[in-house]
Protein backbone atom coordinates (compact mmCIF):
# COMPACT_ATOMS: atom_id res chain seq x y z
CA UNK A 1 162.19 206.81 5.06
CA UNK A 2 162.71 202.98 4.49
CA UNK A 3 160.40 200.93 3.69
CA UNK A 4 160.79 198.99 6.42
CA UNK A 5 160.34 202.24 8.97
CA UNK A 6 157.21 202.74 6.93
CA UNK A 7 156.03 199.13 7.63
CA UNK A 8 156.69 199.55 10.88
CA UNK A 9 154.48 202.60 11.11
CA UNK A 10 151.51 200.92 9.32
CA UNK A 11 151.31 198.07 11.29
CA UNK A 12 151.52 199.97 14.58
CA UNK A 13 148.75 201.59 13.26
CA UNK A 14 150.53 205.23 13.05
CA UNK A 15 148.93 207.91 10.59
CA UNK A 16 151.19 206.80 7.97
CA UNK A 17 148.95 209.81 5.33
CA UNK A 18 151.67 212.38 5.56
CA UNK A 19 154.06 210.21 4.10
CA UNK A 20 152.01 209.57 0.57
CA UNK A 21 151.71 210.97 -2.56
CA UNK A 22 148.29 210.30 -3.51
CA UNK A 23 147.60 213.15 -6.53
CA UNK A 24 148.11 210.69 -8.69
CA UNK A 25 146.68 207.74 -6.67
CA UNK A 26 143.94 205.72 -8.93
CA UNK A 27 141.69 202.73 -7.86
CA UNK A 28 141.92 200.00 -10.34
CA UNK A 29 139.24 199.17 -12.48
CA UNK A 30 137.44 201.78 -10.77
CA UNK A 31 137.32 204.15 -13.86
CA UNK A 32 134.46 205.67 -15.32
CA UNK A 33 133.47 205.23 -19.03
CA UNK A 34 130.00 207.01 -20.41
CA UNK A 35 127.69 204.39 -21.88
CA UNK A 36 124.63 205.55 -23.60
CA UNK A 37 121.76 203.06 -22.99
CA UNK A 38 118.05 203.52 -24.63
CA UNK A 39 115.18 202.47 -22.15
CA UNK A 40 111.60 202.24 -23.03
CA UNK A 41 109.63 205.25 -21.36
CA UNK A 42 107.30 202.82 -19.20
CA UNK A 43 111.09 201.29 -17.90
CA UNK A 44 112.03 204.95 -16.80
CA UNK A 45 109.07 205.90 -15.12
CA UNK A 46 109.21 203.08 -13.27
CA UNK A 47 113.02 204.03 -12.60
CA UNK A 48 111.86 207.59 -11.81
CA UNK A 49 109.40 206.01 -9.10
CA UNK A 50 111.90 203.69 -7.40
CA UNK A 51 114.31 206.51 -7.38
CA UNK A 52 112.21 208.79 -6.00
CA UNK A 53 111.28 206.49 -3.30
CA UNK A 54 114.48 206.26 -2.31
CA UNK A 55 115.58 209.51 -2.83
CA UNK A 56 118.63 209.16 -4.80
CA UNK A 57 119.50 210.21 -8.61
CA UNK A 58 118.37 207.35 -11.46
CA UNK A 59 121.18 206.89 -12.45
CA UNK A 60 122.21 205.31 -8.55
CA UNK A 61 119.19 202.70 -8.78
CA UNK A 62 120.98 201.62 -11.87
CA UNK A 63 124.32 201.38 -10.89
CA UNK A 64 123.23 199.10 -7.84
CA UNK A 65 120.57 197.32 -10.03
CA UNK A 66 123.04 196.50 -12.75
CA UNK A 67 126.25 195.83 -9.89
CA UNK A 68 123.98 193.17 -7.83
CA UNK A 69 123.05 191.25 -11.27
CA UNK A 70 126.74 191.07 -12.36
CA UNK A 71 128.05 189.68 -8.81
CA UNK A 72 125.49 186.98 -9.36
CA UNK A 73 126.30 186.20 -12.23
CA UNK A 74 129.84 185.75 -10.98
């Protein structure tokens, strides 16, 4: 198909899915990298309790926690 078919498609709003190879697809700078980080206990109780609250893992409350203090300091 050319690309301008494809265009075409897309902005008629056609499933355009079929037509994509996306095993190999990545989101950038949407990789993962481990990081090890010490807290003090009295930090991860508190962590524990928020989480809980919520319901969701710890490790959630600090992704969001550590996300909404980095787009400030944007």
């Amino acid at each position: 198909m050319k690309a301008k078919e494809f265009d075409k498609k897309f902005d008629d709003g056609k499933d355009i899915s079929k037509y994509l190879d996306v095993s190999k697809a990545k989101r950038p700078e949407q990789e993962h990298k481990r990081v090890n980080v010490d807290f003090p206990l009295w930090m991860i109780h508190l962590l524990d309790r928020e989480a809980k609250r919520l319901g969701v893992p710890r490790q959630s409350i600090i992704k969001v926690w550590v996300a909404e203090r980095l787009e400030r300091a944007i």
